[in-house]
Protein backbone atom coordinates (compact mmCIF):
# COMPACT_ATOMS: atom_id res chain seq x y z
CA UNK A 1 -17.20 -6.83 -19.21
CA UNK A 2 -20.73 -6.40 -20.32
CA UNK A 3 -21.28 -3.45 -22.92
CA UNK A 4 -24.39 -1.43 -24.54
CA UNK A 5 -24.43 -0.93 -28.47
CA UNK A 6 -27.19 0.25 -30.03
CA UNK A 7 -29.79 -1.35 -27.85
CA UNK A 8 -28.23 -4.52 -27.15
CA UNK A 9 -25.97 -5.49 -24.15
CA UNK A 10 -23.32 -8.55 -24.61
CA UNK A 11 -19.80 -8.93 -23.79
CA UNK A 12 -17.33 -6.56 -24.84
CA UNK A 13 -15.53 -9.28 -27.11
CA UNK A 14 -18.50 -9.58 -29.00
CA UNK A 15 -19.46 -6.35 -29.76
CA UNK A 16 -18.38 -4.55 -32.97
CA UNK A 17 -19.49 -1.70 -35.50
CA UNK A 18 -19.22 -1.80 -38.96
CA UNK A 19 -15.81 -1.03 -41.29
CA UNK A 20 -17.85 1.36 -43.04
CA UNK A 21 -19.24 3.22 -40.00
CA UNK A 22 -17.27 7.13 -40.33
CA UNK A 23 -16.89 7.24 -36.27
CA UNK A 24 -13.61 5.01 -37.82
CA UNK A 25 -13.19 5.83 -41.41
CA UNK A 26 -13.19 9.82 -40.26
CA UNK A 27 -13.90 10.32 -36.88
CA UNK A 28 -16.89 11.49 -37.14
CA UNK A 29 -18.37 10.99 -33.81
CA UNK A 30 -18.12 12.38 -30.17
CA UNK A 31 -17.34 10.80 -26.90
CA UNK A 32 -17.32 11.50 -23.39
CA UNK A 33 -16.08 10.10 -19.75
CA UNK A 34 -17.20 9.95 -16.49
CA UNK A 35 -15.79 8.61 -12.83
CA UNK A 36 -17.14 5.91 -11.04
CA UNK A 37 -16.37 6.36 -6.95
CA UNK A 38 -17.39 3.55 -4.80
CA UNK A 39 -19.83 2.53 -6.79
CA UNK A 40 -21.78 5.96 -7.83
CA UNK A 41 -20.91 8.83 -10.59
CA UNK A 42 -19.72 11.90 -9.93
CA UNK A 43 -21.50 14.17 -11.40
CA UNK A 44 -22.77 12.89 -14.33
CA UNK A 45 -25.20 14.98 -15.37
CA UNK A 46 -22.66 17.18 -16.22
CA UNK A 47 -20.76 15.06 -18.26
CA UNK A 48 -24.19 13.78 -20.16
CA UNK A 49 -24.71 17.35 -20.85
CA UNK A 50 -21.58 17.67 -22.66
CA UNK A 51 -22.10 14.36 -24.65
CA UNK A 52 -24.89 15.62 -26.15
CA UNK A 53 -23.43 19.06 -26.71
CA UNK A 54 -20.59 17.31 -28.57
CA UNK A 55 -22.96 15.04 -30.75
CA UNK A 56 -25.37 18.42 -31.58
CA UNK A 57 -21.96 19.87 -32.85
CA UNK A 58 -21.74 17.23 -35.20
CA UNK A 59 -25.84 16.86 -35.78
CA UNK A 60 -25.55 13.52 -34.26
CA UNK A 61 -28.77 12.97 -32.05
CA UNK A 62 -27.90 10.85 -28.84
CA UNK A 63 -30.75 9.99 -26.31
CA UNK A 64 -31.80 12.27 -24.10
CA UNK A 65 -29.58 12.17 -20.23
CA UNK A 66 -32.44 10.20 -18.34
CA UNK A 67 -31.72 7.43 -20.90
CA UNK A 68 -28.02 7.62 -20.74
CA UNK A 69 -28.12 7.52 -17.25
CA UNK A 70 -30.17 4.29 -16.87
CA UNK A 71 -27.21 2.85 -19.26
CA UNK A 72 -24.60 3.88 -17.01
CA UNK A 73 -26.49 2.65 -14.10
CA UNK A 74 -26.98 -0.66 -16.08
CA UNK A 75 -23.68 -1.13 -16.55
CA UNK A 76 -22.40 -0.78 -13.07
CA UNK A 77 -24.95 -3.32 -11.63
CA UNK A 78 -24.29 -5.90 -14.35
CA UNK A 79 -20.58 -5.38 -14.49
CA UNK A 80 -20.28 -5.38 -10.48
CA UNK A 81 -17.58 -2.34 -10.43
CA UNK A 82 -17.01 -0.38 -7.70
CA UNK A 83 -14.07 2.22 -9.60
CA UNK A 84 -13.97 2.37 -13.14
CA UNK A 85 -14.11 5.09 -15.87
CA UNK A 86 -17.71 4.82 -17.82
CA UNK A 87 -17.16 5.84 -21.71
CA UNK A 88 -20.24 7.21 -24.13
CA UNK A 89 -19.29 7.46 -28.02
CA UNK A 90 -21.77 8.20 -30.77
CA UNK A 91 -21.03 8.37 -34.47
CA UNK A 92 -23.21 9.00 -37.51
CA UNK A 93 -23.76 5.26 -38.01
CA UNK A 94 -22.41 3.58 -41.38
CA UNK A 95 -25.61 4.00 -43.13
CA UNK A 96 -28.10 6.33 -42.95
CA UNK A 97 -31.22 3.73 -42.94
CA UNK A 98 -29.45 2.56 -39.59
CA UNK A 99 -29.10 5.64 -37.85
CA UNK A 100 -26.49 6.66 -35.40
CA UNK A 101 -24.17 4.04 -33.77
CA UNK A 102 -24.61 4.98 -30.09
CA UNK A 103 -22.13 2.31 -27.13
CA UNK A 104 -20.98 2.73 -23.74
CA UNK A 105 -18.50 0.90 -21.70
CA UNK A 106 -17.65 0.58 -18.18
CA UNK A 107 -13.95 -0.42 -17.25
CA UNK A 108 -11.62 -0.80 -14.17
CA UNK A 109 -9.37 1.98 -13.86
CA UNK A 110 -5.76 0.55 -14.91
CA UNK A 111 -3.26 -0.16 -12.15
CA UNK A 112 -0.26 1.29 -13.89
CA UNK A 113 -2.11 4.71 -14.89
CA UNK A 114 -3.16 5.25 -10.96
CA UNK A 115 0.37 4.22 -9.93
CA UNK A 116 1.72 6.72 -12.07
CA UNK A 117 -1.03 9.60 -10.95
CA UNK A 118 0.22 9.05 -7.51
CA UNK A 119 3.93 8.96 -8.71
CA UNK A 120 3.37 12.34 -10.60
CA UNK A 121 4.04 13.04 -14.34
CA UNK A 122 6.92 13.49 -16.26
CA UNK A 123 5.84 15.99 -18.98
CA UNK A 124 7.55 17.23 -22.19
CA UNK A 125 5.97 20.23 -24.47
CA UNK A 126 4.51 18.40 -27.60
CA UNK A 127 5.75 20.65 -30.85
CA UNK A 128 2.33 19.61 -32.27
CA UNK A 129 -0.50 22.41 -31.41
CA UNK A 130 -4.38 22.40 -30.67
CA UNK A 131 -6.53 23.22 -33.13
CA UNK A 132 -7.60 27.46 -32.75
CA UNK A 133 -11.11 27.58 -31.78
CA UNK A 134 -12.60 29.01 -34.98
CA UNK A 135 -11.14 25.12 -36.33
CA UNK A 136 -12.49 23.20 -33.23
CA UNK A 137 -15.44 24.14 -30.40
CA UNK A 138 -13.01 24.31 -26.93
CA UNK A 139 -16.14 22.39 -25.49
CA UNK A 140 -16.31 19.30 -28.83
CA UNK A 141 -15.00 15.84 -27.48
CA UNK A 142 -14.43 14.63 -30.96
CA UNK A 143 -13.30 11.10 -31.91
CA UNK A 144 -10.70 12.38 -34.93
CA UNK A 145 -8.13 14.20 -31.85
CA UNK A 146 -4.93 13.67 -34.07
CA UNK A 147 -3.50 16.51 -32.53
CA UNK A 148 -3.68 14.73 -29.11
CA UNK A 149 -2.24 11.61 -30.55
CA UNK A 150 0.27 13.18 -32.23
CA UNK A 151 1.27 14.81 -28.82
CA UNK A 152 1.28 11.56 -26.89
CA UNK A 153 3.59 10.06 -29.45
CA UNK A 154 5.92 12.63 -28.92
CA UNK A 155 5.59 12.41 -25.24
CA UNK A 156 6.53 8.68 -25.54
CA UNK A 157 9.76 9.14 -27.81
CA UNK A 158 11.00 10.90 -25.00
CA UNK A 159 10.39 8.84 -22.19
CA UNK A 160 7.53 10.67 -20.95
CA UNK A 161 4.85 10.06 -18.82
CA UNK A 162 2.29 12.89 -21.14
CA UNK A 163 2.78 16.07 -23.68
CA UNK A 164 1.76 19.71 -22.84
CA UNK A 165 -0.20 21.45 -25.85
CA UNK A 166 0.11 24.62 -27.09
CA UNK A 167 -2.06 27.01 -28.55
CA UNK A 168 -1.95 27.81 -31.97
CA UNK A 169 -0.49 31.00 -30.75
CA UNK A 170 1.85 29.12 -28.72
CA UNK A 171 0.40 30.01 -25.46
CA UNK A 172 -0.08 27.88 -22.92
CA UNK A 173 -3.12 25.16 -23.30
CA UNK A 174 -3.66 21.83 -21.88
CA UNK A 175 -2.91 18.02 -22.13
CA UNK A 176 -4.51 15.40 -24.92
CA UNK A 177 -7.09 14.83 -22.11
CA UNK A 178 -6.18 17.20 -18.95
CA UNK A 179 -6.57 20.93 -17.91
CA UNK A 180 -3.56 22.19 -16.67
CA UNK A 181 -2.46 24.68 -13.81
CA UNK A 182 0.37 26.52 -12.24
CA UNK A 183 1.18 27.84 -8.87
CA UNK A 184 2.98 30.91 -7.72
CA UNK A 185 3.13 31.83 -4.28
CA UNK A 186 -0.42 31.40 -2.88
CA UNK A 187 -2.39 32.11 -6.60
CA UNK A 188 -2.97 29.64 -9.02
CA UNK A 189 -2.98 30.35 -13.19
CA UNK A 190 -4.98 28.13 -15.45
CA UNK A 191 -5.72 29.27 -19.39
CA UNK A 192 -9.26 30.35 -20.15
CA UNK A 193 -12.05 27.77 -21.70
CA UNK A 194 -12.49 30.55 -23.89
CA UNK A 195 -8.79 30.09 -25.98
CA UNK A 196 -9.66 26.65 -26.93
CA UNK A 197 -9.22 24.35 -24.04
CA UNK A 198 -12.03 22.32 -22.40
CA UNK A 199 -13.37 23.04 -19.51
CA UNK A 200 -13.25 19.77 -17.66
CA UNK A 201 -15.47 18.74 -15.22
CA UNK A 202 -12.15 18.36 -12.84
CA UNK A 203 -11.00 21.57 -13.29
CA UNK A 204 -14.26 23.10 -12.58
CA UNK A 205 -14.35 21.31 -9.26
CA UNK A 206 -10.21 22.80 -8.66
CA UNK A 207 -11.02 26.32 -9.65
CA UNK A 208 -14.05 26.41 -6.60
CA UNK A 209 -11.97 24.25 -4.22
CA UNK A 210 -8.58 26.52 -4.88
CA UNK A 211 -11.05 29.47 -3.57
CA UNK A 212 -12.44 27.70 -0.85
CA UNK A 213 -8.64 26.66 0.60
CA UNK A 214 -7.01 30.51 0.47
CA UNK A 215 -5.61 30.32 -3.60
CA UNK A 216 -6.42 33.10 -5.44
CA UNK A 217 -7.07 31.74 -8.99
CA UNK A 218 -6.42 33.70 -12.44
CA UNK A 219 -7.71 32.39 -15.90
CA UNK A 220 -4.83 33.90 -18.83
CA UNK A 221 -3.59 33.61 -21.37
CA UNK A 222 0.18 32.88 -20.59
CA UNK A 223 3.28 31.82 -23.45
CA UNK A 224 5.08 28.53 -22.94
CA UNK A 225 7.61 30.30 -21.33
CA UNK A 226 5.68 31.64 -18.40
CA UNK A 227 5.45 28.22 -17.04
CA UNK A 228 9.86 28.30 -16.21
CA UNK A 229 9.04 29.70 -13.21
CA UNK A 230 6.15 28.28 -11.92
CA UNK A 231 6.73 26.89 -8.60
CA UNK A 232 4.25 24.37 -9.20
CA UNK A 233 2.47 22.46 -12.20
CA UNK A 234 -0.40 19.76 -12.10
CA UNK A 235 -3.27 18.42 -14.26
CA UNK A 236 -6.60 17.77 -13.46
CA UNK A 237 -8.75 15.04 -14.88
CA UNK A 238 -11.99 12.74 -14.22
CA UNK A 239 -10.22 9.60 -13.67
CA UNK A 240 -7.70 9.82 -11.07
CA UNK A 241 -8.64 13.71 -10.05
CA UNK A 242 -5.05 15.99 -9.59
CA UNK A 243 -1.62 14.94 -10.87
CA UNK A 244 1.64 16.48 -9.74
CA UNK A 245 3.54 17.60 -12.62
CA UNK A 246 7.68 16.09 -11.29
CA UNK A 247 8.99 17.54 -14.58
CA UNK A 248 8.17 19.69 -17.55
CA UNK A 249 10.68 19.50 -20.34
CA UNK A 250 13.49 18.11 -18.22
CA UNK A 251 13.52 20.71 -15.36
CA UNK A 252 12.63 19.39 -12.03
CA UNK A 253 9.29 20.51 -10.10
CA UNK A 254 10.14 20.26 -6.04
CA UNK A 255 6.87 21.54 -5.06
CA UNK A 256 3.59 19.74 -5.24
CA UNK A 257 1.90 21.97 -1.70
CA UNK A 258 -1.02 22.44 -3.63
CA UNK A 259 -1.33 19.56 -5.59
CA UNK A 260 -1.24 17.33 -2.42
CA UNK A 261 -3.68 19.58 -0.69
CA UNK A 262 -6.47 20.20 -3.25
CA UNK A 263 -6.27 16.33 -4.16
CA UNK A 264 -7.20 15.59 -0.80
CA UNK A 265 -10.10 18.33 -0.60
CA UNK A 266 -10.91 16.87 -4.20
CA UNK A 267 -11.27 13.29 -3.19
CA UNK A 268 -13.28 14.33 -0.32
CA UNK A 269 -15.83 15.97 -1.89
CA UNK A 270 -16.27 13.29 -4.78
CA UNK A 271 -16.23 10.83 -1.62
CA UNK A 272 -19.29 12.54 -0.32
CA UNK A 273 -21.37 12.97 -3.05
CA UNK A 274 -20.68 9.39 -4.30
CA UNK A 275 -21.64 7.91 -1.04
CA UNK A 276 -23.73 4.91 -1.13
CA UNK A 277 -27.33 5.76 0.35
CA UNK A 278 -27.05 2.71 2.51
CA UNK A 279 -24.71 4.66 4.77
C-alpha cells in the first residue's frame, strides 16, 4: 500500500517518523477515519472538519480540507481500493524546525472485523471510565486514548468481542471507537455528545434515519443499569456502519429489529451518495 507522509508518497514499509516525534513519546497528536464505499467517501467533509478541529485542540495546524481531500483521493487511485478505511494523524512533529508530522493511509477493511460486524458483538462493561469532559473535548480524536485501550484489554480477558465505557459518573457512554444505542419498544436512547461522548459521523446518520423509519429517538443520560432491560443494543461506527450487540456482560440480546432495519436504510443511503458518476 502506497502512503502520504509529510509530502512524500512511498510504500507503507518504508515510511517512518522519528523516535523522538511526541505523537509516540506522548500522544500528542490527533487522528481521524473515514469510509471508503465502492470506491468514493462518505462524507468526508465531515470527517476533515473534525480532523482539523482535533489538531486546533492541540494547536497542531493540518492543511486546510481541499488539500486533505486531494490526499485521500490520491490514495484511492494509486492504491486501486474499492472498500477500505482512509486514516489522517497529525502530531507536533519531533522538532520544532520540522514542523508538524502530518500521514494518511488507506487500507482494506479486515475480513475477520466485517465477519464479526455481521456476526454481532459480544460486549462486556470495561471497569475503566472515559475521561469527564472538563479532562477531554467529547469532540478530540486524540492519539494518547489509554482509556480505550485499557477497555479493549479488558474486553479481551474475557473473551469479548469489545468493552462498553462508562462515564466518569458511571452513566452510560460509548465504545473505544463506537456510539452506542438502545431500543425499547418503538424509541431508541443514545447518551448526549454533550456528557463526553463523540458524536460520530455514524450515529449522526442513525439518529435522522431512526426518525425517518417511525423510532422516536431520546438523547440521556442513563446509569449502567438502565441498559438490563433494553430490548435491544447496537453500535454505530464508520467502518462497517451498525453492529448488533448478541451480549452485554453475559446476558443474551434476542432482538436485533432495529439493528437489521436501520443497517439496511444505512447502507443504502451511503450506497447512493458514494455512487460512481459513471452510473
Amino acid at each position: 500500500m502506497l502512503a502520504y507522509l509529510n509530502g512524500h508518497w512511498l510504500d507503507e514499509e518504508r515510511a517512518a517518523v522519528s523516535i523522538d516525534d511526541p505523537g509516540l513519546l506522548t500522544g500528542d497528536g490527533a487522528y481521524e477515519t473515514a469510509r471508503l464505499h465502492r470506491g468514493r467517501y462518505f462524507r468526508l467533509d465531515r470527517h476533515l472538519d473534525r480532523f482539523e478541529a482535533s489538531a486546533a485542540v492541540l494547536r497542531i495546524p493540518v492543511p486546510d480540507a481541499p488539500e486533505l481531500r486531494a490526499i485521500a483521493e490520491r490514495l484511492v487511485r494509486e492504491n486501486d481500493l474499492v472498500e477500505a478505511t482512509l486514516r489522517f494523524v497529525v502530531t507536533r512533529g519531533a522538532a520544532p524546525m520540522t514542523g508538524p508530522t502530518l500521514f494518511a493511509t488507506l487500507r482494506p477493511l479486515a475480513p475477520a472485523h466485517l465477519t464479526r460486524a455481521e456476526r454481532g458483538w459480544s460486549i462486556v462493561t470495561a471497569s475503566t471510565r472515559r475521561p469527564p469532559v472538563g479532562t477531554l473535548p467529547a469532540s478530540f480524536k486524540g492519539l494518547g486514548r489509554t482509556y480505550a485501550v485499557l477497555a479493549r484489554l479488558e474486553a479481551n480477558a474475557a473473551g469479548a468481542d469489545d468493552a462498553l465505557l462508562l462515564s466518569a459518573d458511571g452513566d452510560v457512554a460509548e465504545g473505544p471507537a463506537w456510539n452506542v444505542f438502545w431500543r425499547r419498544g418503538r424509541t431508541l436512547f443514545t447518551p448526549p455528545a454533550d456528557i463526553g461522548v463523540l458524536d460520530g459521523v455514524t450515529r449522526s446518520v442513525t439518529l435522522e434515519l431512526a426518525g425517518q423509519n417511525g423510532f422516536g429517538v431520546k438523547e440521556v443520560v442513563r446509569p449502567r443499569a438502565e441498559l438490563d432491560d433494553a430490548e435491544e443494543i447496537f453500535a454505530t461506527m464508520s467502518s462497517v456502519g451498525i453492529v448488533t450487540i448478541r451480549a452485554l456482560d453475559g446476558r443474551p440480546l434476542e432482538s436485533d429489529a432495529a439493528a437489521r432495519l436501520l443497517n439496511g436504510r444505512y447502507w443504502d443511503l451511503v450506497g447512493r451518495e458514494c455512487r460512481p458518476e459513471t452510473e
